[in-house]
N, C-alpha and C. Protein backbone atom coordinates (compact mmCIF):
# COMPACT_ATOMS: atom_id res chain seq x y z
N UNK A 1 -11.88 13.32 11.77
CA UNK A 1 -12.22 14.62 11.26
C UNK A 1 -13.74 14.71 11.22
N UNK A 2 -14.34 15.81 11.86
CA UNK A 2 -16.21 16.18 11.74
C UNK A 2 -16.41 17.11 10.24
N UNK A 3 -17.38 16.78 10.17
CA UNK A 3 -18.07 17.58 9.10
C UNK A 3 -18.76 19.03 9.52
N UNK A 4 -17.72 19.89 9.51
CA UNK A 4 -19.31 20.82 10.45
C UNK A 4 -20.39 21.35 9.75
N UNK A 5 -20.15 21.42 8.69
CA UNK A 5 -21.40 21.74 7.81
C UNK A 5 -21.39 21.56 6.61
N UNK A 6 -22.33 20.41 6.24
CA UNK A 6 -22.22 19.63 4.78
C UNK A 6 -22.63 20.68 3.86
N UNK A 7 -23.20 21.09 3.83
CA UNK A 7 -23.36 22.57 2.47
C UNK A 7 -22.27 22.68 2.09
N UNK A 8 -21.15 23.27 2.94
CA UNK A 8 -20.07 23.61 2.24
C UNK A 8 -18.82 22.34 1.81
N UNK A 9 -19.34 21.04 1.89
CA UNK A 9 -18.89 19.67 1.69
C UNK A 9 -18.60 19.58 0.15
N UNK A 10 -17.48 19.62 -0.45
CA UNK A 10 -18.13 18.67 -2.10
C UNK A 10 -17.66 17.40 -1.70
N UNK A 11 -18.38 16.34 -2.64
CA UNK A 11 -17.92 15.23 -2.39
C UNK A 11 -17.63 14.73 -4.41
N UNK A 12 -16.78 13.77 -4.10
CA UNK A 12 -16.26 13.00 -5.44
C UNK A 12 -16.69 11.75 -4.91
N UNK A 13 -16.28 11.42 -6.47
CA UNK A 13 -16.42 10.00 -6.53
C UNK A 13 -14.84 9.55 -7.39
N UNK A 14 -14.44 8.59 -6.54
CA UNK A 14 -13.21 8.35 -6.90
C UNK A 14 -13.48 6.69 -7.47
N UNK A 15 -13.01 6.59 -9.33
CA UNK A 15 -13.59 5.44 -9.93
C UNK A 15 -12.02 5.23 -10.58
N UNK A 16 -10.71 5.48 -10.22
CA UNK A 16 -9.38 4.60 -10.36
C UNK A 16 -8.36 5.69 -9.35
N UNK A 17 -7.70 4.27 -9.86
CA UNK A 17 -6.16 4.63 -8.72
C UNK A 17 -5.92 6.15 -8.80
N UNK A 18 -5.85 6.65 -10.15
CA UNK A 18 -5.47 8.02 -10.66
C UNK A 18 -5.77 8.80 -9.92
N UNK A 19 -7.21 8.84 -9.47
CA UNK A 19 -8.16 10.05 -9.26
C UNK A 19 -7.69 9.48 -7.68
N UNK A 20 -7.58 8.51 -7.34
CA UNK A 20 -7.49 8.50 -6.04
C UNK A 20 -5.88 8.67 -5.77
N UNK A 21 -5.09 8.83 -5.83
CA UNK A 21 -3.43 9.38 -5.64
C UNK A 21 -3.57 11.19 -5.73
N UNK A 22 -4.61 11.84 -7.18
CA UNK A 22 -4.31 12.87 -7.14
C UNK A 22 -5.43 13.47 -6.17
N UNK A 23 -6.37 13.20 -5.96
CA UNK A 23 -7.22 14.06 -4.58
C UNK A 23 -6.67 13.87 -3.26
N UNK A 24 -5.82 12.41 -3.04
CA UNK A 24 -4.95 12.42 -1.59
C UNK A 24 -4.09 13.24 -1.13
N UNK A 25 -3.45 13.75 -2.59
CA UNK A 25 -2.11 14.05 -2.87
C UNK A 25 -2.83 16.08 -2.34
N UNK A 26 -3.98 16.30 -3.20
CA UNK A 26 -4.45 17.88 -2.88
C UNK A 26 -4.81 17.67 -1.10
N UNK A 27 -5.60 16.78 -1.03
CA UNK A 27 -5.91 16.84 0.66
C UNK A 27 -4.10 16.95 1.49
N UNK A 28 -3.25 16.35 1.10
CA UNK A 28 -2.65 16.07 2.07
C UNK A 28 -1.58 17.60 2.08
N UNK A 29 -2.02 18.18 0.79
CA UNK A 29 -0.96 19.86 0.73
C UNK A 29 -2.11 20.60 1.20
N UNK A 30 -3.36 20.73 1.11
CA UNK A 30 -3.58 21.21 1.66
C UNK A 30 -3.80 21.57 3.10
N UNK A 31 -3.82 20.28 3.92
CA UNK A 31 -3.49 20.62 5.53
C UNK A 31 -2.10 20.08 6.00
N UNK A 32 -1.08 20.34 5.10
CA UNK A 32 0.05 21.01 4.76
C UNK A 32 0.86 19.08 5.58
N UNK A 33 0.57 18.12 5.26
CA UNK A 33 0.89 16.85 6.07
C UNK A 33 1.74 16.17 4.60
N UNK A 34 2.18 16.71 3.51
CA UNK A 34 2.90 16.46 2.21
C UNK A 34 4.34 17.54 2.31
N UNK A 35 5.16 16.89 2.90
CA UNK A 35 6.72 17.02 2.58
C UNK A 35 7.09 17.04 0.96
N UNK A 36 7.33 18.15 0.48
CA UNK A 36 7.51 18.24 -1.26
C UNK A 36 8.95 18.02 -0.66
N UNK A 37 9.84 18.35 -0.15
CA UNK A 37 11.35 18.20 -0.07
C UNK A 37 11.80 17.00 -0.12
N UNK A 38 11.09 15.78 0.73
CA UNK A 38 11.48 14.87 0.55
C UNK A 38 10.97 13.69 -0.97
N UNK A 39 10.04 14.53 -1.72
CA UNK A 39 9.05 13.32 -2.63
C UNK A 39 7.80 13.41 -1.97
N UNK A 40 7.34 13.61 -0.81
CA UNK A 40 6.18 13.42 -0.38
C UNK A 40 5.34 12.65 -0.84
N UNK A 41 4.08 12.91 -1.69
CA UNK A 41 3.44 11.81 -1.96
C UNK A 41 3.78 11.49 -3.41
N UNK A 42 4.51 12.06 -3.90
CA UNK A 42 5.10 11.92 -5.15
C UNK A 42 5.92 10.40 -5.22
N UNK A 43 6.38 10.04 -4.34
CA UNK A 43 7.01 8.78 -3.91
C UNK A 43 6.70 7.67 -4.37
N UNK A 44 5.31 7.90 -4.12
CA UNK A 44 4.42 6.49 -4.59
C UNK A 44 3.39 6.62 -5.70
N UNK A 45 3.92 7.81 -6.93
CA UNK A 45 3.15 8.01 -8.34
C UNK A 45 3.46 7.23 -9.15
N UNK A 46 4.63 6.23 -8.91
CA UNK A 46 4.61 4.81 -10.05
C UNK A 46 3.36 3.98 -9.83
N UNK A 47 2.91 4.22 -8.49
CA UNK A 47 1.43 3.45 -8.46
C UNK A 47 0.68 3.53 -9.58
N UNK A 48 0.32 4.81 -9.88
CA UNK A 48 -0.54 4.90 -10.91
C UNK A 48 -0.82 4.26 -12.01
N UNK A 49 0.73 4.12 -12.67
CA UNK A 49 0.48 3.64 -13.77
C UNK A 49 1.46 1.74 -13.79
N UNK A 50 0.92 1.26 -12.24
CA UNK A 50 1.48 0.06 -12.44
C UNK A 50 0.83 -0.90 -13.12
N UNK A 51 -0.36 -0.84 -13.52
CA UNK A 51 -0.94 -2.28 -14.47
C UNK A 51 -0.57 -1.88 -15.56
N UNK A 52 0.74 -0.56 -15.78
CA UNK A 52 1.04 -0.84 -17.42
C UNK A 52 2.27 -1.28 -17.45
N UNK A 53 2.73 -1.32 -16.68
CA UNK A 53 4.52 -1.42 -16.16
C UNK A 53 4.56 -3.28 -17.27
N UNK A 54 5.59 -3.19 -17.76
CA UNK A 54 6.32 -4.44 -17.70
C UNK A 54 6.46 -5.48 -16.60
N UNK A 55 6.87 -6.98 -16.80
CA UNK A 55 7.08 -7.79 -15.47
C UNK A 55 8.18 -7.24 -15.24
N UNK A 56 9.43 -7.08 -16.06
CA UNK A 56 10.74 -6.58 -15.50
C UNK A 56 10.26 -5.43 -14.89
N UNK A 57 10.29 -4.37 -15.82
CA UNK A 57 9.63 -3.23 -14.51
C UNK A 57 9.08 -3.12 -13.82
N UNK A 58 8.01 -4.00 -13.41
CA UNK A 58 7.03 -4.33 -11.85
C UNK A 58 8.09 -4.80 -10.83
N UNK A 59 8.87 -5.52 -11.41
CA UNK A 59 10.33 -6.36 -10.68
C UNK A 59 11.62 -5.32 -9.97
N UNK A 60 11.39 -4.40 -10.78
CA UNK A 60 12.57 -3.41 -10.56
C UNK A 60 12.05 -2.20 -9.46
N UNK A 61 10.93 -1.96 -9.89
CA UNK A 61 10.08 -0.85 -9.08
C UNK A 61 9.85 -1.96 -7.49
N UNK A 62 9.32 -3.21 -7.46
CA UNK A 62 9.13 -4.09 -6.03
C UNK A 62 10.57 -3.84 -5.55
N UNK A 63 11.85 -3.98 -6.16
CA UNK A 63 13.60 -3.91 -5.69
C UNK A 63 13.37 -2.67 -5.06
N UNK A 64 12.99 -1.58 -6.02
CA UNK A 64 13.50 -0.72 -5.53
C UNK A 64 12.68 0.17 -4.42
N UNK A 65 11.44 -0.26 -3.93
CA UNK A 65 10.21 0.62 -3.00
C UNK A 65 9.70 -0.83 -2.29
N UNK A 66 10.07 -1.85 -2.25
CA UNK A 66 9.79 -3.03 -0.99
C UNK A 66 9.08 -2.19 0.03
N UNK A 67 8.08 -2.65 0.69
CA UNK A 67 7.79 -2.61 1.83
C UNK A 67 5.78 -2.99 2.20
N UNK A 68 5.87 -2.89 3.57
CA UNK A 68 4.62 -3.62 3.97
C UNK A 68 3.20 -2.31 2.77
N UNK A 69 3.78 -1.43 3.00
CA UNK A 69 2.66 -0.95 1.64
C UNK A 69 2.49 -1.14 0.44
N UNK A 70 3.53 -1.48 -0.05
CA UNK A 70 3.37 -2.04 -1.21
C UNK A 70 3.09 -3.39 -1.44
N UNK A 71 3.41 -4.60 -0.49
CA UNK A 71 2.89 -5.11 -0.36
C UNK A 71 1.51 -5.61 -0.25
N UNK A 72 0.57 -4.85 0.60
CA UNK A 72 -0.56 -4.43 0.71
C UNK A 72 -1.16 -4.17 -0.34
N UNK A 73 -0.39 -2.78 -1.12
CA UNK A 73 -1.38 -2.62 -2.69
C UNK A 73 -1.12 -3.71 -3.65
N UNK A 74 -0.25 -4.30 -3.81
CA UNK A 74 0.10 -5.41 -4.78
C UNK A 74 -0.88 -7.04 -4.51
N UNK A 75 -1.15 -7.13 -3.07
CA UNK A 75 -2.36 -7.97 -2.67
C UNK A 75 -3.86 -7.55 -3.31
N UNK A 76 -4.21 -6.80 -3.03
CA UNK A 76 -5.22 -5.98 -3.61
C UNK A 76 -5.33 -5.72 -4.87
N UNK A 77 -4.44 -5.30 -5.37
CA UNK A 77 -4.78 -4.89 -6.44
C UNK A 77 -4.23 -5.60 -7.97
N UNK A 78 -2.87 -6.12 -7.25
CA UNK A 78 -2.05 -7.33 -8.61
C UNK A 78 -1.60 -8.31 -8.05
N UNK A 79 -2.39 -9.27 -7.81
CA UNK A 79 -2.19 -10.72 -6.96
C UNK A 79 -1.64 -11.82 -8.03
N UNK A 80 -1.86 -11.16 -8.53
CA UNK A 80 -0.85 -12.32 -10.21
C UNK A 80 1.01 -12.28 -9.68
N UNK A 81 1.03 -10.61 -9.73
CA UNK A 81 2.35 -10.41 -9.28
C UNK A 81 2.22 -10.83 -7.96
N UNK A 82 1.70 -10.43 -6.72
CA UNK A 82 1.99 -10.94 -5.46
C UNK A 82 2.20 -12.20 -5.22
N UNK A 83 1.26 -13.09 -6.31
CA UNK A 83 1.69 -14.53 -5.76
C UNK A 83 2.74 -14.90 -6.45
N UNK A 84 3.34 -14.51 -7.48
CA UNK A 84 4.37 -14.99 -8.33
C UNK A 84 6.13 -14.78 -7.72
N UNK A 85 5.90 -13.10 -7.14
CA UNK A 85 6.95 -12.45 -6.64
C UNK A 85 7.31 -12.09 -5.04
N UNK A 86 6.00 -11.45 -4.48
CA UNK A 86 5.97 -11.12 -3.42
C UNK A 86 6.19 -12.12 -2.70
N UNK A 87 5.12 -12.92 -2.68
CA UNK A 87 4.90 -13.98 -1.34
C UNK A 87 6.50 -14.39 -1.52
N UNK A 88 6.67 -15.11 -2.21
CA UNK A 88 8.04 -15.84 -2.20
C UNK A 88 9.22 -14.67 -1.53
N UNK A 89 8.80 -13.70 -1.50
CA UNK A 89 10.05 -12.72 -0.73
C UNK A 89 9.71 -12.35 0.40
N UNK A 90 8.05 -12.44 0.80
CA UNK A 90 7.76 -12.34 2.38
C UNK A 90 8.35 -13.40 3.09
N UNK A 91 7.57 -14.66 2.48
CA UNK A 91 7.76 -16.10 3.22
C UNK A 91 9.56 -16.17 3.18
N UNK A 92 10.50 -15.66 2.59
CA UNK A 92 11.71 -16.06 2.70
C UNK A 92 12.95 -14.95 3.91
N UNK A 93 11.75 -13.99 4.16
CA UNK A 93 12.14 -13.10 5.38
C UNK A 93 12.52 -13.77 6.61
N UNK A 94 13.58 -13.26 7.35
CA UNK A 94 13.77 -13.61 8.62
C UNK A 94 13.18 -13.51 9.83
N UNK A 95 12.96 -12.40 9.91
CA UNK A 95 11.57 -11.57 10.36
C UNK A 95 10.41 -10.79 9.85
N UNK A 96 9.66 -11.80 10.28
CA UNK A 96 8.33 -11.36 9.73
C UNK A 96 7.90 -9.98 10.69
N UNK A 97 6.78 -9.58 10.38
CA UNK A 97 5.71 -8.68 10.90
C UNK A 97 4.21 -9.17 10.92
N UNK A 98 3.46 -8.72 11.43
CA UNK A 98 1.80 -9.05 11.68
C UNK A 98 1.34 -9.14 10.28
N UNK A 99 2.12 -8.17 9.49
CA UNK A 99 1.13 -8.03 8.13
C UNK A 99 1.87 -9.12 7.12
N UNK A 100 2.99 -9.35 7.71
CA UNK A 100 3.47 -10.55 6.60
C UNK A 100 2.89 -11.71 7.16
N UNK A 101 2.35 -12.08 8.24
CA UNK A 101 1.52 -13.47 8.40
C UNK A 101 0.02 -13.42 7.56
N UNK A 102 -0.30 -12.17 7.73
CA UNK A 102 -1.23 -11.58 7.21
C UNK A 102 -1.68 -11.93 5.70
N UNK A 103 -0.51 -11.49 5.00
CA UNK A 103 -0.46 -11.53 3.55
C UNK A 103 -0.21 -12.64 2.97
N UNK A 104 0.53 -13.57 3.97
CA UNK A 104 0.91 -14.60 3.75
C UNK A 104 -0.31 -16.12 4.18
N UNK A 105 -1.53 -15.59 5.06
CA UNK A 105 -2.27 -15.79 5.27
C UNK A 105 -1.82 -17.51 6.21
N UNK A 106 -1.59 -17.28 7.11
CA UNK A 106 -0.50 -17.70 8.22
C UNK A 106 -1.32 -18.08 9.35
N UNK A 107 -2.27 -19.04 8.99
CA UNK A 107 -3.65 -18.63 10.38
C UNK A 107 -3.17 -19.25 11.65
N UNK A 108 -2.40 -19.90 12.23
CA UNK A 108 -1.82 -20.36 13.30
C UNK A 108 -1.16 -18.82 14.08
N UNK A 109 0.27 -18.19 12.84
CA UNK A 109 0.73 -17.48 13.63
C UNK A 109 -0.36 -16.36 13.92
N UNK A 110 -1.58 -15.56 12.67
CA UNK A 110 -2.11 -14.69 12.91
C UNK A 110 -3.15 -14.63 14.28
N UNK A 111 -3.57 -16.50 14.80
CA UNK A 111 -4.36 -16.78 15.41
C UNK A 111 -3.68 -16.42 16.97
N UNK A 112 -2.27 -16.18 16.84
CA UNK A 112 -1.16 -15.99 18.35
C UNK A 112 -1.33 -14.81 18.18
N UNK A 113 -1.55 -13.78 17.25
CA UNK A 113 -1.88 -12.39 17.71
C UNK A 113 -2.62 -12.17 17.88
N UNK A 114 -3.81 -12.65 17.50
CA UNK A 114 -4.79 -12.03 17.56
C UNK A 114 -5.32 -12.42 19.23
N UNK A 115 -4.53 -13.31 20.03
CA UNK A 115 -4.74 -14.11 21.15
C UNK A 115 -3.64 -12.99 22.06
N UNK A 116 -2.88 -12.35 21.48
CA UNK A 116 -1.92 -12.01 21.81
C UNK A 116 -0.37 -12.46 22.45
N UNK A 117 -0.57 -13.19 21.75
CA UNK A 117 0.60 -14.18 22.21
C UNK A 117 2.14 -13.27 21.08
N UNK A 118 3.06 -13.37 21.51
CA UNK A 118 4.63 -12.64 20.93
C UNK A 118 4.71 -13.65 19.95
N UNK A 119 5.43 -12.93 18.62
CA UNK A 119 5.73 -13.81 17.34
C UNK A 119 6.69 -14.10 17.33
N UNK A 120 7.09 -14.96 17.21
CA UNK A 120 8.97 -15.57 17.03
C UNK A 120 9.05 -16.49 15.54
């Protein structure tokens, strides 16, 4: 995306998760790329308030929304939980993906992609 003319630019400053879910959430209705029918970005508003969640409820919410993004934010951002919960459910996958060698920090297999060599 260009800027065509910064005058009419505002810019923020985005200083937590909050502020950053709800300005994604206005950008993404406004060039209309947010499905409200399905949840759209509403999907992923337990984000917000996951460093208050319980371990059971961090546990129940990982059951129930698994996947390589959440994964991703849970590296980043709650590696207490990732190393306690996650990893142990990447590393016990049958099939991996690029980002589970990744996360799993896998430098042999990541070193075959990045060479391009096929993962098995």
């Amino acid at each position: 995306m260009a800027i065509k003319d910064m005058t009419s630019t505002e810019l923020k400053i985005i200083d937590s998760v909050n502020r950053l879910f709800d300005v994604q959430k206005a950008l993404r209705l406004t060039y209309g790329s947010d499905n409200e029918n399905t949840g759209g970005y509403d999907f992923w508003k337990f984000l917000k308030e996951w460093n208050t969640l319980s371990q059971k409820q961090k546990i129940k919410k990982y059951d129930d929304f698994a996947s390589h993004e959440l994964n991703i934010f849970l590296y980043l951002r709650d590696r207490e939980f990732f190393d306690s919960v996650v990893k142990g459910f990447i590393s016990n996958k049958i099939e991996k993906h690029a980002v589970d060698y990744i996360l799993l920090d896998d430098k042999e297999r990541i070193l075959k992609l990045a060479n391009g060599q096929a993962l098995k």
